[in-house]
PDB file of N, CA and C in Angstrom:
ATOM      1  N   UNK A   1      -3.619 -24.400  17.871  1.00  0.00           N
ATOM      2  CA  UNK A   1      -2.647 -23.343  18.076  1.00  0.00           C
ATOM      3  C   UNK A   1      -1.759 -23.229  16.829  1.00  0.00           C
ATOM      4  N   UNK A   2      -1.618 -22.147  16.253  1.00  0.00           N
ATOM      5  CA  UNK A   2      -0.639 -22.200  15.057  1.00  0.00           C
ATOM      6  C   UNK A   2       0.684 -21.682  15.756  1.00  0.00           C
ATOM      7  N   UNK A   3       1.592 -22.066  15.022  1.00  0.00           N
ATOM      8  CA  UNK A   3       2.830 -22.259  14.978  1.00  0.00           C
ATOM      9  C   UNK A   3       3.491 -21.225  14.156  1.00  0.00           C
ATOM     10  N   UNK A   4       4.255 -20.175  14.844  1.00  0.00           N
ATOM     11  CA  UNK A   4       4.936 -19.649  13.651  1.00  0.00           C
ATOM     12  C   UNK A   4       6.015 -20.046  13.417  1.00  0.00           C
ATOM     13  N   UNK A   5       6.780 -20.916  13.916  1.00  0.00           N
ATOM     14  CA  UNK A   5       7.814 -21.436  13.608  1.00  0.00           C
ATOM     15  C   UNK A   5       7.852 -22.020  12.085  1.00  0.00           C
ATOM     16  N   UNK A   6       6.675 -22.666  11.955  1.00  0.00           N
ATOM     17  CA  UNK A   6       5.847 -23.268  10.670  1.00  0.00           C
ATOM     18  C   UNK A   6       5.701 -22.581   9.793  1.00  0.00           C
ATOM     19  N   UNK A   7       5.850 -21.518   9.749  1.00  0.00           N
ATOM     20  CA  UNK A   7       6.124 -20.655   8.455  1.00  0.00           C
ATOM     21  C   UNK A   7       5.047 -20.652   7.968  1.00  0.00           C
ATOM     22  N   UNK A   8       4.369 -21.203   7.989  1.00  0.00           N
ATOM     23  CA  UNK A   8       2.711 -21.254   7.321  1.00  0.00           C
ATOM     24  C   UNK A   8       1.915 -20.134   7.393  1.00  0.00           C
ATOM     25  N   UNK A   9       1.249 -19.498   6.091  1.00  0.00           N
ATOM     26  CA  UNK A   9       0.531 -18.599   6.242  1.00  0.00           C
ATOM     27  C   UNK A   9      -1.126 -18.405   6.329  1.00  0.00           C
ATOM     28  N   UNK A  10      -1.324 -17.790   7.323  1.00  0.00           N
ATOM     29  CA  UNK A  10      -2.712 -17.751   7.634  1.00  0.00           C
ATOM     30  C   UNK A  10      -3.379 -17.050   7.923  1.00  0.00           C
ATOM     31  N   UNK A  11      -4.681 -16.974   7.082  1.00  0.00           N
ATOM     32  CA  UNK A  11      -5.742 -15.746   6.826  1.00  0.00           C
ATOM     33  C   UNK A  11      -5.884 -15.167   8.288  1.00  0.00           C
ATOM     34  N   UNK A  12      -6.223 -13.856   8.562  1.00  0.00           N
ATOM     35  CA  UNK A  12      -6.272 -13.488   9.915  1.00  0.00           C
ATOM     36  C   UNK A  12      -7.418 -12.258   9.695  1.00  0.00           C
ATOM     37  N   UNK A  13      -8.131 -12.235  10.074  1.00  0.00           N
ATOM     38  CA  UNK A  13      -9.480 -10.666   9.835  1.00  0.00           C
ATOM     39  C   UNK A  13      -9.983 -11.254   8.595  1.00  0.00           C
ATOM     40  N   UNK A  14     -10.224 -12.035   7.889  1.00  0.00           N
ATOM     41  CA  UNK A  14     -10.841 -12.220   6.551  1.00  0.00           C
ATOM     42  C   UNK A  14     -12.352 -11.779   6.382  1.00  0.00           C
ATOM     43  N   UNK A  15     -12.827 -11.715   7.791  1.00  0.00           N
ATOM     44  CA  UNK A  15     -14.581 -10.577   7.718  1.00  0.00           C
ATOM     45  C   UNK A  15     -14.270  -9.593   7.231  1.00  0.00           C
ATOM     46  N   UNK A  16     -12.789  -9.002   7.280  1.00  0.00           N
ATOM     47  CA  UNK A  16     -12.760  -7.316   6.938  1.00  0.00           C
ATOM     48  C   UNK A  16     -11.707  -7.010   5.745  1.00  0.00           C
ATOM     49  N   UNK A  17     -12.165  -8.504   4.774  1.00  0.00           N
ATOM     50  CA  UNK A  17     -11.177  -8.527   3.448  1.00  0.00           C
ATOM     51  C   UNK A  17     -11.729  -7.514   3.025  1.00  0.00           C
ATOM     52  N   UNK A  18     -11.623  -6.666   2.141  1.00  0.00           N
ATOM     53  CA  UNK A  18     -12.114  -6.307   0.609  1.00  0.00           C
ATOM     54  C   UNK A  18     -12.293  -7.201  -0.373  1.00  0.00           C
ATOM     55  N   UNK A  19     -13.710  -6.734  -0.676  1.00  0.00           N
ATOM     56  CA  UNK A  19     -13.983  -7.035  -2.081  1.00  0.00           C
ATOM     57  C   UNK A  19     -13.127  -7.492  -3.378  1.00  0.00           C
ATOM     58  N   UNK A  20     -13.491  -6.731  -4.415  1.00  0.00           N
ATOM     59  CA  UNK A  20     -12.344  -6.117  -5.447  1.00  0.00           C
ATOM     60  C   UNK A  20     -12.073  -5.097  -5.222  1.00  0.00           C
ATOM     61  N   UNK A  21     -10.256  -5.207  -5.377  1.00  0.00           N
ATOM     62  CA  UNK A  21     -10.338  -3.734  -5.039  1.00  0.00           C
ATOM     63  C   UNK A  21      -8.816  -3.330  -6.384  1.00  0.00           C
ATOM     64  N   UNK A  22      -8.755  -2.172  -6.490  1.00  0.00           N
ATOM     65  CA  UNK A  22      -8.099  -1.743  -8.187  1.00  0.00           C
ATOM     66  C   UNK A  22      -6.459  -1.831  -7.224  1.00  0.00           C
ATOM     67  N   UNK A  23      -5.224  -1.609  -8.145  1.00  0.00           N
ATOM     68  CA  UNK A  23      -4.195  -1.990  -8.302  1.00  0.00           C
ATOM     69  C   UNK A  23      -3.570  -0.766  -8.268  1.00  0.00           C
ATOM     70  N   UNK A  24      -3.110   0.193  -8.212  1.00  0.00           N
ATOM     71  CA  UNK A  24      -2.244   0.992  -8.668  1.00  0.00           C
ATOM     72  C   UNK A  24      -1.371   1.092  -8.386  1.00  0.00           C
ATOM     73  N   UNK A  25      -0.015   1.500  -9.645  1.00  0.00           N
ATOM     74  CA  UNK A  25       1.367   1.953  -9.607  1.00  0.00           C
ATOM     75  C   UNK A  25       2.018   2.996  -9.500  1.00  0.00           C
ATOM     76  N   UNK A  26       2.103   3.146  -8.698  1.00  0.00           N
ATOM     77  CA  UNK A  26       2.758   4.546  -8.520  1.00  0.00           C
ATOM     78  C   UNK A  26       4.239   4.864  -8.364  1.00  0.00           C
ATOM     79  N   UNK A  27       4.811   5.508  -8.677  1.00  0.00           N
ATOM     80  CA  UNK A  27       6.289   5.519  -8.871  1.00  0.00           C
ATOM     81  C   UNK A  27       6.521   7.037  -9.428  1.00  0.00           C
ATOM     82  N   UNK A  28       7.814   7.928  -9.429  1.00  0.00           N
ATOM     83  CA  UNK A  28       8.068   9.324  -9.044  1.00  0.00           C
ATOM     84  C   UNK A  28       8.429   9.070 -10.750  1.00  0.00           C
ATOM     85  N   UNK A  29       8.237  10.236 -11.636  1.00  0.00           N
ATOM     86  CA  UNK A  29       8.519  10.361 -12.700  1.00  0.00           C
ATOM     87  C   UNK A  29      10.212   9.896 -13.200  1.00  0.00           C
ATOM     88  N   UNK A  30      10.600   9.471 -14.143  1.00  0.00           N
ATOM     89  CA  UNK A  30      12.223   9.505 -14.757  1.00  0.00           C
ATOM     90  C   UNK A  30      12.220   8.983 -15.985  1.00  0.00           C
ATOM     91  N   UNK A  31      13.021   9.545 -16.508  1.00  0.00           N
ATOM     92  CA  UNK A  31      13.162   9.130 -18.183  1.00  0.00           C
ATOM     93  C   UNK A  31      13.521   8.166 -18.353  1.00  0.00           C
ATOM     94  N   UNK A  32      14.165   7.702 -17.305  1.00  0.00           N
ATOM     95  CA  UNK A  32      14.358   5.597 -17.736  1.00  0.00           C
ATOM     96  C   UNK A  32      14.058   4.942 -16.148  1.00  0.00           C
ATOM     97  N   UNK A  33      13.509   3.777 -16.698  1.00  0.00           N
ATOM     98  CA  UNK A  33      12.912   3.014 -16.322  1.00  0.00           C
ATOM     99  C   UNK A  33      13.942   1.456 -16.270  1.00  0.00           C
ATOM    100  N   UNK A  34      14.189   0.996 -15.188  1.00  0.00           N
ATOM    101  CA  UNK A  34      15.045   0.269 -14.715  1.00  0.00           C
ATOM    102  C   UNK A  34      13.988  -1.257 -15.800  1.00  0.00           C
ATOM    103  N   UNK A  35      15.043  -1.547 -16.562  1.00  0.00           N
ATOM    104  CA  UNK A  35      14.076  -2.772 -17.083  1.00  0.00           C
ATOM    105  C   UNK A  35      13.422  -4.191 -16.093  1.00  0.00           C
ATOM    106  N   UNK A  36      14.091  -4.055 -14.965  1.00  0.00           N
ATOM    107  CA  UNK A  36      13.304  -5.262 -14.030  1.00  0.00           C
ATOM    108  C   UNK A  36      11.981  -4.539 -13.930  1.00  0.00           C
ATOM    109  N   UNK A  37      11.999  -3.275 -13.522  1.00  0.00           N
ATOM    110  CA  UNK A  37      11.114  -2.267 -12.774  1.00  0.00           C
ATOM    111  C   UNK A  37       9.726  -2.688 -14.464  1.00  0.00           C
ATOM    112  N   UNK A  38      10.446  -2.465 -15.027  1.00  0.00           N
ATOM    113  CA  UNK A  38       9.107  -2.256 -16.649  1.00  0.00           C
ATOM    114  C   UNK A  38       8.570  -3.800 -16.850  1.00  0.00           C
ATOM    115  N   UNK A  39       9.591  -4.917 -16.313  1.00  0.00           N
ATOM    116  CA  UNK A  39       9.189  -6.460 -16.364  1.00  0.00           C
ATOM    117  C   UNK A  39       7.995  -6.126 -15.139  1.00  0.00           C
ATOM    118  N   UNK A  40       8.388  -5.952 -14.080  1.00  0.00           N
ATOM    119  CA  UNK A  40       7.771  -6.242 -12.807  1.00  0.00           C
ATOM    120  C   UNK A  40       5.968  -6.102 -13.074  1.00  0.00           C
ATOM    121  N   UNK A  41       5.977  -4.606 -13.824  1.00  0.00           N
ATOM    122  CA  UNK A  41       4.659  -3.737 -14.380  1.00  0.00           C
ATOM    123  C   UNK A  41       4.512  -4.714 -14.850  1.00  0.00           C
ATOM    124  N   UNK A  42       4.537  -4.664 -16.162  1.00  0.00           N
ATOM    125  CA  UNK A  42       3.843  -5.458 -17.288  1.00  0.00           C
ATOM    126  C   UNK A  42       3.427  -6.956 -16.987  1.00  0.00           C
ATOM    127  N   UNK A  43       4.040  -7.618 -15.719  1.00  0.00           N
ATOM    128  CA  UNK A  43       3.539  -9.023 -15.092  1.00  0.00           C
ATOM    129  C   UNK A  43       2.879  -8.472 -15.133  1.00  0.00           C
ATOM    130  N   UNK A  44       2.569  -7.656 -13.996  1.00  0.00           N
ATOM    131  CA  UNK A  44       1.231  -7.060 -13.073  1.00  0.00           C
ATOM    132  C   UNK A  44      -0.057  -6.903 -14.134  1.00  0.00           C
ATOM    133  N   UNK A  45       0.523  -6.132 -14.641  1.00  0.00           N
ATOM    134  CA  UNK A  45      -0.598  -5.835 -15.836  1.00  0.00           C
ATOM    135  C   UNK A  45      -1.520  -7.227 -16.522  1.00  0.00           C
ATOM    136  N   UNK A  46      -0.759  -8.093 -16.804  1.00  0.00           N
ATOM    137  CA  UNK A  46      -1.559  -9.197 -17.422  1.00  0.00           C
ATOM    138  C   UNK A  46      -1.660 -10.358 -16.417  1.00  0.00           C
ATOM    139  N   UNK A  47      -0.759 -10.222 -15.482  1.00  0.00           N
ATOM    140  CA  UNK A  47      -1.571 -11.339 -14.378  1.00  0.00           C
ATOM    141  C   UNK A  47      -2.756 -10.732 -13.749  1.00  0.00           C
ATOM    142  N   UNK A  48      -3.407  -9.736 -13.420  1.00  0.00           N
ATOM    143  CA  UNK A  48      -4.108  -9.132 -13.120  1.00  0.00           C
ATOM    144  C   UNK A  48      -5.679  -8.815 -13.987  1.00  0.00           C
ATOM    145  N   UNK A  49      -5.296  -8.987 -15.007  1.00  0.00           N
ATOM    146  CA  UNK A  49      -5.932  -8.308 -16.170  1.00  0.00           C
ATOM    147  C   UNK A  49      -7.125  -9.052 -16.284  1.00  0.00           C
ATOM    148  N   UNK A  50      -8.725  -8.605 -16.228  1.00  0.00           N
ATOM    149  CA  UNK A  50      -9.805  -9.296 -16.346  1.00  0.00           C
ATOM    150  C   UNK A  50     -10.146 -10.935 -15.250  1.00  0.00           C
ATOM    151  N   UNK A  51      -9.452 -10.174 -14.176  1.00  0.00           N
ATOM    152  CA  UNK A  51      -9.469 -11.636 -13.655  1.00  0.00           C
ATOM    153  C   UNK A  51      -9.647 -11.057 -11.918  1.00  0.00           C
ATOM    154  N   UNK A  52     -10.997 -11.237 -11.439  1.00  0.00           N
ATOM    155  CA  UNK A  52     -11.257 -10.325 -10.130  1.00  0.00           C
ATOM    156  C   UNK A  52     -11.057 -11.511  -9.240  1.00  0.00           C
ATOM    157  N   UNK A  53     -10.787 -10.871  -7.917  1.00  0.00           N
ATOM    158  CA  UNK A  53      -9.758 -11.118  -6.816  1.00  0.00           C
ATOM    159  C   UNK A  53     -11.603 -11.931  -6.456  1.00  0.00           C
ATOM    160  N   UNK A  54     -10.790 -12.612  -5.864  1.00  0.00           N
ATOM    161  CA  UNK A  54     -12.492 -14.183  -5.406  1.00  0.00           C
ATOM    162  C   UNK A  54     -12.279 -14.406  -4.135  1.00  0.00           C
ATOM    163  N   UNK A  55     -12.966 -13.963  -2.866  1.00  0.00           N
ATOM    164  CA  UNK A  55     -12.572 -13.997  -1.670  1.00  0.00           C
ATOM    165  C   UNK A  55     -13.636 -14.737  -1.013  1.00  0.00           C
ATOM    166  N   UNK A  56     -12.560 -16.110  -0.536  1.00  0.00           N
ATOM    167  CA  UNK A  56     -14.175 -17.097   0.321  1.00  0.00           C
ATOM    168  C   UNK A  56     -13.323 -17.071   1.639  1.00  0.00           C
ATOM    169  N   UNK A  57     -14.518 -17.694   2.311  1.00  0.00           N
ATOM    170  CA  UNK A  57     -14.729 -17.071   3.635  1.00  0.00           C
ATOM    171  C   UNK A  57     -13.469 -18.534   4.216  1.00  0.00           C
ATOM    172  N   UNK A  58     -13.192 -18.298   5.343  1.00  0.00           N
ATOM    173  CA  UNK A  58     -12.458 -18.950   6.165  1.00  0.00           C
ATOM    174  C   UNK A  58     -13.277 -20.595   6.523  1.00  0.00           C
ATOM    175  N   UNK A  59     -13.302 -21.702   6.421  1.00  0.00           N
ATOM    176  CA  UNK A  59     -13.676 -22.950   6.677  1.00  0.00           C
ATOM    177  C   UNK A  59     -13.468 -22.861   8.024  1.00  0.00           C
TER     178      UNK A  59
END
C-alpha cells in the first residue's frame, strides 16, 4: 500500500508513457524578457539538448 503521507513519488500508468517526446516553449510575445524567465530557457535548452528521455518499464 503506498503512503501518501510519504511524500514519495510514484510512477502510475507507465504502459501509457510516451516515448520521446519534443519540448516546447511557449510564451506570449514582449520586448523584455524577465531574466529568471531567459535563465529558466536556456537550462532547458542544454539540459535537454541531445540527450533522449529513456523510459523503463516499472520492476
Amino acid at each position: 500500500m503506498i503512503r501518501l503521507q510519504s511524500g514519495a513519488l510514484v510512477r502510475a500508468l507507465a504502459e501509457y508513457a510516451m516515448q520521446d517526446a519534443d519540448i516546447h516553449w511557449l510564451a506570449p510575445h514582449s520586448a523584455h524578457t524577465p531574466k529568471r524567465i531567459r535563465l529558466l530557457v536556456d537550462f532547458l535548452v542544454e539540459r535537454f539538448r541531445d540527450k533522449p528521455r529513456k523510459i523503463t518499464p516499472p520492476a
